[in-house]
C-alpha atoms as a PDB file:
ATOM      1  CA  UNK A   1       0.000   0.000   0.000  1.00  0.00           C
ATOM      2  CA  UNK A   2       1.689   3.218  -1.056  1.00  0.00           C
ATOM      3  CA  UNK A   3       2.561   5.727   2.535  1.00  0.00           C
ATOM      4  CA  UNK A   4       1.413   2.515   4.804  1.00  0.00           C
ATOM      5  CA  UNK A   5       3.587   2.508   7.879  1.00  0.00           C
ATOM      6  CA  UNK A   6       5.986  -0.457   7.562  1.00  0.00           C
ATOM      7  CA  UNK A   7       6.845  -1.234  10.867  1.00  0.00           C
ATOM      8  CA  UNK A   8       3.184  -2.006  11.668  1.00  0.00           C
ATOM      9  CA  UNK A   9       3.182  -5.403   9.611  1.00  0.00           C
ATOM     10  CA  UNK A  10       2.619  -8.787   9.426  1.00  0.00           C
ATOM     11  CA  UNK A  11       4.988 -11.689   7.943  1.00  0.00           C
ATOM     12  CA  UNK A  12       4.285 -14.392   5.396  1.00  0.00           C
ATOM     13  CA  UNK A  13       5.362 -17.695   5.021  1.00  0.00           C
ATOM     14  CA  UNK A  14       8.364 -18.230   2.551  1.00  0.00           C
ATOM     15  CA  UNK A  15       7.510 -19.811  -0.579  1.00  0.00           C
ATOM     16  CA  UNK A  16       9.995 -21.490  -2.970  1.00  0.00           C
ATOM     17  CA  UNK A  17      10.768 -21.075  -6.655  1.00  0.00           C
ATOM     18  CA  UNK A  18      12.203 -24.119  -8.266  1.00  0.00           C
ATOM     19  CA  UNK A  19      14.243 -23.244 -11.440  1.00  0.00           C
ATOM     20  CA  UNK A  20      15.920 -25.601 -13.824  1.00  0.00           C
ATOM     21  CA  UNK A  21      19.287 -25.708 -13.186  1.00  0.00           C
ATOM     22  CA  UNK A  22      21.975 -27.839 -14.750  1.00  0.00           C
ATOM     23  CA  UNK A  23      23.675 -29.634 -12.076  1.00  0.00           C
ATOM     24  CA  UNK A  24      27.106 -30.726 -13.898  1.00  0.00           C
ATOM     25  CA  UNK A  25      28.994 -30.159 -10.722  1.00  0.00           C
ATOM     26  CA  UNK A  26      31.098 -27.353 -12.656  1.00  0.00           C
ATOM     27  CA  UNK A  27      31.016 -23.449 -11.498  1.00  0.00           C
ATOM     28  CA  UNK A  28      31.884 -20.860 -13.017  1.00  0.00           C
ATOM     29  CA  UNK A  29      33.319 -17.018 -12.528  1.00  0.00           C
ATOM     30  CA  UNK A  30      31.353 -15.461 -15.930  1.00  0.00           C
ATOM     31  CA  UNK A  31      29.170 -12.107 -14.475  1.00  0.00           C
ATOM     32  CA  UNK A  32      26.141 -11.563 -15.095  1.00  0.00           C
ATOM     33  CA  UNK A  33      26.988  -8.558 -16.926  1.00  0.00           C
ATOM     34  CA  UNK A  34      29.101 -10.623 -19.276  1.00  0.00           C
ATOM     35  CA  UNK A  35      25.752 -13.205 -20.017  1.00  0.00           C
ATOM     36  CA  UNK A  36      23.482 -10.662 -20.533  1.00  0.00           C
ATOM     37  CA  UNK A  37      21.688 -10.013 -17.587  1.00  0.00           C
ATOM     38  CA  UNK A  38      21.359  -6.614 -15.077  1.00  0.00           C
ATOM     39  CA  UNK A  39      22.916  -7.184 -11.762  1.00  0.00           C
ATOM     40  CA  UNK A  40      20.690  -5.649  -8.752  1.00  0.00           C
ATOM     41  CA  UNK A  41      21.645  -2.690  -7.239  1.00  0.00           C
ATOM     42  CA  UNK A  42      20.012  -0.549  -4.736  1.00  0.00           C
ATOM     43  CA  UNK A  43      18.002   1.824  -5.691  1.00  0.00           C
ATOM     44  CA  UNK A  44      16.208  -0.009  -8.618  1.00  0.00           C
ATOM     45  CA  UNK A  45      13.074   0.628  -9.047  1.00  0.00           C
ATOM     46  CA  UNK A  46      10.059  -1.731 -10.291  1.00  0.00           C
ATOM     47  CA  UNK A  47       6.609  -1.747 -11.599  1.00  0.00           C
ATOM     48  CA  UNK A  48       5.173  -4.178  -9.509  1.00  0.00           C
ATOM     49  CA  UNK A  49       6.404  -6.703  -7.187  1.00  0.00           C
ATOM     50  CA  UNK A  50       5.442  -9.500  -9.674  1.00  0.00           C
ATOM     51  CA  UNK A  51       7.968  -7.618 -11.936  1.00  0.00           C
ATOM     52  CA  UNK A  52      10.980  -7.550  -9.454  1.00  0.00           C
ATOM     53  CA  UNK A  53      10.325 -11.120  -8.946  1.00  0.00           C
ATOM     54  CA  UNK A  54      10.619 -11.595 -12.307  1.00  0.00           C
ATOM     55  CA  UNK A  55      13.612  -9.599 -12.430  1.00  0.00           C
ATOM     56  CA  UNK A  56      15.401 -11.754 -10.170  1.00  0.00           C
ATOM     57  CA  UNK A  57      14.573 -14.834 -11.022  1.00  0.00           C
ATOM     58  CA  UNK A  58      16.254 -14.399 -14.111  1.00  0.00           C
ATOM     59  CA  UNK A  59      19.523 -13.235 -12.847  1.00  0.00           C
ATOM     60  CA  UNK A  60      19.213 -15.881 -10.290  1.00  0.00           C
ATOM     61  CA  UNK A  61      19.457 -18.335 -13.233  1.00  0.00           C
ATOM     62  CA  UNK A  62      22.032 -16.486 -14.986  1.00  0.00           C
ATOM     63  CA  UNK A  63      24.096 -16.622 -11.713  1.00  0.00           C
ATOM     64  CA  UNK A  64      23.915 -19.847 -10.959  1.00  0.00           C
ATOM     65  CA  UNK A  65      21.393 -20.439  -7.911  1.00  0.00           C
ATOM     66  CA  UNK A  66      18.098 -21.006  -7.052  1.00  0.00           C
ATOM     67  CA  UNK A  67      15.217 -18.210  -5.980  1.00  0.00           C
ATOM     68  CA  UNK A  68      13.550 -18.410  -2.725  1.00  0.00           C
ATOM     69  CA  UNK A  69      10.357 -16.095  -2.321  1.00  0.00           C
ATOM     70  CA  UNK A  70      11.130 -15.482   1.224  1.00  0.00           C
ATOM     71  CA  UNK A  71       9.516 -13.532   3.552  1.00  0.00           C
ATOM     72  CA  UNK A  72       7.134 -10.368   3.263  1.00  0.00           C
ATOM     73  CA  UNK A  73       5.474  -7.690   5.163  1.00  0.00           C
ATOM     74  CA  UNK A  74       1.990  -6.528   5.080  1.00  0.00           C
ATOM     75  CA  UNK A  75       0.395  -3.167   5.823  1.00  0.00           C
ATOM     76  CA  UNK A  76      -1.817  -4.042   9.141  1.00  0.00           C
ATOM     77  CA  UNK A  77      -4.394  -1.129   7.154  1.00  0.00           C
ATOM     78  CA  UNK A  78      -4.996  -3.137   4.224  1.00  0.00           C
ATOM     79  CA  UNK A  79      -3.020  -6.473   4.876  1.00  0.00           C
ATOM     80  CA  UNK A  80      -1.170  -5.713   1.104  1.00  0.00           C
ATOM     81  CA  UNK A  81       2.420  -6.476   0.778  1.00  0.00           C
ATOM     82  CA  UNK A  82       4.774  -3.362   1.292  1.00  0.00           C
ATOM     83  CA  UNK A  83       7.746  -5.385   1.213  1.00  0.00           C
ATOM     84  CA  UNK A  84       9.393  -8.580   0.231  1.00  0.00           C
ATOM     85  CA  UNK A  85      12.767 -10.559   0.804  1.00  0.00           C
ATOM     86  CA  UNK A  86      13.762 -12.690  -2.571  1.00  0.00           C
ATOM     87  CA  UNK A  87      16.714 -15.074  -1.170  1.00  0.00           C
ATOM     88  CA  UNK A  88      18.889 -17.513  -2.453  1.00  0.00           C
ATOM     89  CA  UNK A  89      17.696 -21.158  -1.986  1.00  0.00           C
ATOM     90  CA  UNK A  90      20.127 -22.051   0.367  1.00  0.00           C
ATOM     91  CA  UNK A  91      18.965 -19.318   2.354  1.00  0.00           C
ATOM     92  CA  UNK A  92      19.319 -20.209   6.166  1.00  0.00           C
ATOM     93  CA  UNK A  93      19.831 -23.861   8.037  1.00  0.00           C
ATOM     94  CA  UNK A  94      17.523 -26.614   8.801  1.00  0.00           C
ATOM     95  CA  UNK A  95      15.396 -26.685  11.841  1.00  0.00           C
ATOM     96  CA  UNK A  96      14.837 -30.187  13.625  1.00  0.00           C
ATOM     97  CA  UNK A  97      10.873 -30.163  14.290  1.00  0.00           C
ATOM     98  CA  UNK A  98       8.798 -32.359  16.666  1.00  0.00           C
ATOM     99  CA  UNK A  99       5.074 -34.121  16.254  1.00  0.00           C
ATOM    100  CA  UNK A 100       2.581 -33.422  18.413  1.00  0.00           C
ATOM    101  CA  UNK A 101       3.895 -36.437  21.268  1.00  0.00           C
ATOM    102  CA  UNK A 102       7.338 -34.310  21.657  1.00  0.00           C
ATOM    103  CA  UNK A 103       9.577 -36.138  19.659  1.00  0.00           C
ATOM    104  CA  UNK A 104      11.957 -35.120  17.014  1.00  0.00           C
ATOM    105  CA  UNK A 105      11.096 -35.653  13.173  1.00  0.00           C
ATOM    106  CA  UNK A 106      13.213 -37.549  11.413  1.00  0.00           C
ATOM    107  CA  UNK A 107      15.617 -35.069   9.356  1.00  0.00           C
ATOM    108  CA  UNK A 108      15.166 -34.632   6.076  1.00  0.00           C
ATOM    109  CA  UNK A 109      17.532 -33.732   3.067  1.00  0.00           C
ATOM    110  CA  UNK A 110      17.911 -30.040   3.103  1.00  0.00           C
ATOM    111  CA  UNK A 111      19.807 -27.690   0.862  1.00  0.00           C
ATOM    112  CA  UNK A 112      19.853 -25.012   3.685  1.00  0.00           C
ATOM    113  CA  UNK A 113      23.595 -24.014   3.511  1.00  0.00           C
ATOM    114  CA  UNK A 114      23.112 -20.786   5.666  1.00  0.00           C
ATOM    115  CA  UNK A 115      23.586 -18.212   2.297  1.00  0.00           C
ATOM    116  CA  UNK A 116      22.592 -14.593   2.943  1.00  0.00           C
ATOM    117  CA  UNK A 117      22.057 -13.470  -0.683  1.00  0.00           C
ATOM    118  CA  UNK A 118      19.228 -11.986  -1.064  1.00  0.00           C
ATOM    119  CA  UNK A 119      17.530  -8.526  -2.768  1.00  0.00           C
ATOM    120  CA  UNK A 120      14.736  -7.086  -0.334  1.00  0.00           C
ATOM    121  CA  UNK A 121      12.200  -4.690  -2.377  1.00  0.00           C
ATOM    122  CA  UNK A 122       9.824  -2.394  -0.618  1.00  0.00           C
ATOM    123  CA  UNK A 123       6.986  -0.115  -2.340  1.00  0.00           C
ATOM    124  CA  UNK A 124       7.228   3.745  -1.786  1.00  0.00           C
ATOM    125  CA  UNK A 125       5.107   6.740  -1.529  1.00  0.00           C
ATOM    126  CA  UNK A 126       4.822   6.796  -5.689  1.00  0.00           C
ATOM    127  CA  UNK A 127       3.899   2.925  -5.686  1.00  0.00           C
ATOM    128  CA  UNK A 128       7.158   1.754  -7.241  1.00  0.00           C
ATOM    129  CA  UNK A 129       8.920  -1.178  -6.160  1.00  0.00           C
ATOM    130  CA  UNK A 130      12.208  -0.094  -4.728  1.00  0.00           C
ATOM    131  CA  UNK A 131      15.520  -2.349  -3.828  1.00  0.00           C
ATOM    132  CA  UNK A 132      16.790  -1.489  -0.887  1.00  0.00           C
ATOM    133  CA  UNK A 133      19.390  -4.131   0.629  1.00  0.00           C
ATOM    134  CA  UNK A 134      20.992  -6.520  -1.914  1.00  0.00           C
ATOM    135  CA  UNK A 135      23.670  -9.372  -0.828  1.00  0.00           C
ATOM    136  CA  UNK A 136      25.605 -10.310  -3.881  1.00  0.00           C
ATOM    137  CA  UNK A 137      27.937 -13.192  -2.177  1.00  0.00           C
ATOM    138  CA  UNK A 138      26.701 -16.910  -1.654  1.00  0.00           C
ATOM    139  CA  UNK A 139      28.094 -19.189   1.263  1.00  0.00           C
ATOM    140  CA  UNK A 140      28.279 -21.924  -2.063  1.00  0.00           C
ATOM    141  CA  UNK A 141      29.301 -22.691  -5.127  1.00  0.00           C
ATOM    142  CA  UNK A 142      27.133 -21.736  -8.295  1.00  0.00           C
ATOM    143  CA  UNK A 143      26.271 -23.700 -10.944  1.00  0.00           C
ATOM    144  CA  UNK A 144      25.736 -22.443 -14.481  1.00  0.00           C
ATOM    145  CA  UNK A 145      23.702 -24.362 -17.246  1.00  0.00           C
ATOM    146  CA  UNK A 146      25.083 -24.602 -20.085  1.00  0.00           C
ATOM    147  CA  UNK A 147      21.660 -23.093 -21.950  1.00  0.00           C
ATOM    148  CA  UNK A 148      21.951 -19.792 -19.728  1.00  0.00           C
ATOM    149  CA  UNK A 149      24.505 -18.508 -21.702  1.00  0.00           C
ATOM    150  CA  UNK A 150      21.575 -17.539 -24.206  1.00  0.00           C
ATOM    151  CA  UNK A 151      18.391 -16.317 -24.526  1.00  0.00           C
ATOM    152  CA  UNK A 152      16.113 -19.416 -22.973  1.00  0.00           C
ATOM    153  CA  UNK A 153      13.752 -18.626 -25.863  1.00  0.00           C
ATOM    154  CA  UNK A 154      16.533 -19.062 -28.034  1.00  0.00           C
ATOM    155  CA  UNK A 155      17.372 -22.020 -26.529  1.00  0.00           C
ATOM    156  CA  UNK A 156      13.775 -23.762 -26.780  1.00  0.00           C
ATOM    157  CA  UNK A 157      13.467 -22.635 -30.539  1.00  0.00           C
ATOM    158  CA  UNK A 158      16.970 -24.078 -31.723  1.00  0.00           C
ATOM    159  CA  UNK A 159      15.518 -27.045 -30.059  1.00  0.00           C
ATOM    160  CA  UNK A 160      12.253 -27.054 -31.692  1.00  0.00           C
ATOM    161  CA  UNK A 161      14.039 -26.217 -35.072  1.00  0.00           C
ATOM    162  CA  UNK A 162      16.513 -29.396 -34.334  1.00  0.00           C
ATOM    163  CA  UNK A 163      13.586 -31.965 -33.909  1.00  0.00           C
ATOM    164  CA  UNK A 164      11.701 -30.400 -36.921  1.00  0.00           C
ATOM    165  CA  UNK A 165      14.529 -31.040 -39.199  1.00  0.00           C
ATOM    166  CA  UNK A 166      15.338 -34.516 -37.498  1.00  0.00           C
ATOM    167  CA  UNK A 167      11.318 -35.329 -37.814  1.00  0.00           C
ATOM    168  CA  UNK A 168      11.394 -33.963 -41.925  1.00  0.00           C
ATOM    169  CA  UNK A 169      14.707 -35.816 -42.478  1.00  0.00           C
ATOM    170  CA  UNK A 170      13.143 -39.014 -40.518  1.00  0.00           C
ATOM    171  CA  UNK A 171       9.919 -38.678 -42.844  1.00  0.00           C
ATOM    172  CA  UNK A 172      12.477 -38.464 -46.186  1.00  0.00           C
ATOM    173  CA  UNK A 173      14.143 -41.335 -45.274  1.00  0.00           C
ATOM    174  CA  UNK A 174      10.725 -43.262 -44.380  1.00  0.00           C
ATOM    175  CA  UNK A 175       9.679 -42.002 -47.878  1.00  0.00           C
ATOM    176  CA  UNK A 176      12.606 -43.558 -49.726  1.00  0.00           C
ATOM    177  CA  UNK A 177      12.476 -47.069 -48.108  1.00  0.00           C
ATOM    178  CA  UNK A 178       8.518 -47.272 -48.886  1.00  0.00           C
ATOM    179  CA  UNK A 179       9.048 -46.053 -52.452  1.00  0.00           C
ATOM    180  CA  UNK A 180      11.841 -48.869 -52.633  1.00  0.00           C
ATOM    181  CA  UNK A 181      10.155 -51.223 -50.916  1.00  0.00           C
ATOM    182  CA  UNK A 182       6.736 -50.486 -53.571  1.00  0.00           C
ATOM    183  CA  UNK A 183       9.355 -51.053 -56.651  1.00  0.00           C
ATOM    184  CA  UNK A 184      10.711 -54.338 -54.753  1.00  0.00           C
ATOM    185  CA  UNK A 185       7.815 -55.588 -54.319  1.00  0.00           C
ATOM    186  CA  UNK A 186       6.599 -54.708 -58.117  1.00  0.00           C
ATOM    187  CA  UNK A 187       9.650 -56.781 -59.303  1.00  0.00           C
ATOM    188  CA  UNK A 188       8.676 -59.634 -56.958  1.00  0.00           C
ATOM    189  CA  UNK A 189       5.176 -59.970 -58.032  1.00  0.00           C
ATOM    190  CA  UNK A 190       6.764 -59.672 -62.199  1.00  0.00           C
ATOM    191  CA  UNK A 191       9.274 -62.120 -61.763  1.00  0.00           C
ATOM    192  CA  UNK A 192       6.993 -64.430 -59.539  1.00  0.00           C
ATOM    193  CA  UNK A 193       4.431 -63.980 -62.641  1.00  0.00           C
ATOM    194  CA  UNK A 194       7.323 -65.146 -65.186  1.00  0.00           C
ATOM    195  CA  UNK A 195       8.116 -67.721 -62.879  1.00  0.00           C
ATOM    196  CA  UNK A 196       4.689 -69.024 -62.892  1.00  0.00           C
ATOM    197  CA  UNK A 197       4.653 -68.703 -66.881  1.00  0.00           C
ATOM    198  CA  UNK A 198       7.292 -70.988 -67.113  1.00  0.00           C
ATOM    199  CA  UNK A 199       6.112 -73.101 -64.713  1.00  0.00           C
ATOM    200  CA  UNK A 200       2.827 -73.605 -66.337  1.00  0.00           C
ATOM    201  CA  UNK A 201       4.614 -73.875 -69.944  1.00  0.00           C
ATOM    202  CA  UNK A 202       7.146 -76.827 -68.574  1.00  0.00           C
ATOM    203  CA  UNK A 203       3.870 -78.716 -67.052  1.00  0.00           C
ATOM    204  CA  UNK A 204       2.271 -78.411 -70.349  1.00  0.00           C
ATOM    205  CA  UNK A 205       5.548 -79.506 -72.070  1.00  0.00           C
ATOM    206  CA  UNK A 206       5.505 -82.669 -69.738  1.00  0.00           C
ATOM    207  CA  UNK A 207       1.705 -83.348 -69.539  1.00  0.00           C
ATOM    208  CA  UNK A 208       2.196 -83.513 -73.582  1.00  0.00           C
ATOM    209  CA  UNK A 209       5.172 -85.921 -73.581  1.00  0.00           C
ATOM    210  CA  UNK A 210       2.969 -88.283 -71.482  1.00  0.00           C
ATOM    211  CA  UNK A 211       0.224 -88.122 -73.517  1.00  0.00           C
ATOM    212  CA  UNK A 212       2.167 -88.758 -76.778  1.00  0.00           C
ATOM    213  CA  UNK A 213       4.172 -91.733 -74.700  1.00  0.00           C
ATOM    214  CA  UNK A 214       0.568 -93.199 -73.890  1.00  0.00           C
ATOM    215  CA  UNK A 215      -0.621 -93.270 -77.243  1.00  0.00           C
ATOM    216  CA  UNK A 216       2.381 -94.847 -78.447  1.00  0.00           C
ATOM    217  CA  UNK A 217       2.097 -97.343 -75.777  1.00  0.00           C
ATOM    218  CA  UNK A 218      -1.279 -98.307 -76.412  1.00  0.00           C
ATOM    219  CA  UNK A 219      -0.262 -98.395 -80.821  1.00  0.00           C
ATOM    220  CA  UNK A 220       2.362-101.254 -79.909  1.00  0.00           C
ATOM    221  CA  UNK A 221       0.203-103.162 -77.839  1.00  0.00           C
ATOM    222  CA  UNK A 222      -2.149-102.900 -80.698  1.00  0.00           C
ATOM    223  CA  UNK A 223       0.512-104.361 -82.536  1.00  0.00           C
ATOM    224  CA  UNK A 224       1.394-107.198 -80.424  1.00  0.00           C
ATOM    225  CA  UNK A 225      -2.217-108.595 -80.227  1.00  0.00           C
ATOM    226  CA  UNK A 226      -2.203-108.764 -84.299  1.00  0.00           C
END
């Protein structure tokens, strides 16, 4: 709420962001400047908190880490957000939890490494969206994907354009083998209908010579009973 009194708040529950990193196990020292994207500063100033979210997200995944939508503050007038924390992933450590009979929850895999880097945004008197802390250093290693390097978009549509040609080149090849398979099976079916010709021809040939042998036959045993 623009001029609501921020001390007189309430908190939210953080909420996380999963983004797809490549998890190679290699790091890297490239900026962000040097891919592309805007490193945070104070002072920046925002539409809309949806658009510093936005904002970084992005150089979250050009960095190398994770964004955590961490905790915000609410106007007690209103109960809008006036403020909000956007942290690194490995914001903070693990906290061992017990059920309702008092004992301890088994532990859970956690990627809570303690890091402090984080970009806190609060709205002003004009309704902007304004950063006022950023932490630039992680308590971690970051890991860079090889597809940051580029636009995402980019990314996706050389993809897209790589299985288009693989599907057109897949559909030429299926193309030749049924136009050679058509002509294979053409020359099949004509030399299977010579094949028969001849067949039939030599049976004739044969069922002729039998019939000739027969009538011979039956002329000399004509002969021998005269």
């Amino acid at each position: 709420m623009i001029g609501a009194r921020i001390g007189d708040s309430s908190q939210d529950t953080p909420e996380l962001v999963e983004v797809n990193i490549a998890a190679d196990g290699s790091t890297s020292d490239v900026s962000c400047e040097e891919r592309g994207v805007e490193e945070p500063c104070v002072g920046m100033e925002f539409e809309s908190e949806d658009a510093a979210k936005k904002f970084y997200d992005e150089y979250a995944r050009h960095a190398g880490f994770k964004m955590r939508i961490d905790q915000c503050r609410r106007s007690e007038v209103d109960k809008k957000i006036i403020s909000r924390r956007l942290s690194c992933n490995k914001e903070g450590y693990y906290t061992k939890s017990k059920n309702q009979f008092g004992h301890i929850r088994k532990q859970q895999t956690s990627s809570r490494q303690g890091c402090n880097a984080m970009m806190l945004v609060r709205v002003n008197k004009f309704g902007k969206w304004v950063v006022t802390k950023f932490e630039k250093d992680h308590t971690h290693p970051l890991v860079l994907s090889t597809c940051l390097s580029v636009n995402e978009g980019d990314c996706k549509e050389r993809r897209i354009q790589g299985l288009t040609a693989e599907l057109k080149h897949q559909d030429g090849l299926i193309k030749f083998y049924r136009e050679h398979l058509c002509m294979l099976l053409g020359e099949i079916e004509q030399q299977t209908e010579v094949l028969s010709t001849k067949i039939q021809v030599a049976v004739n040939n044969v069922r002729e010579i039998e019939t000739k042998e027969q009538k011979q036959l039956k002329h000399i045993n004509r002969n021998k009973k005269m």
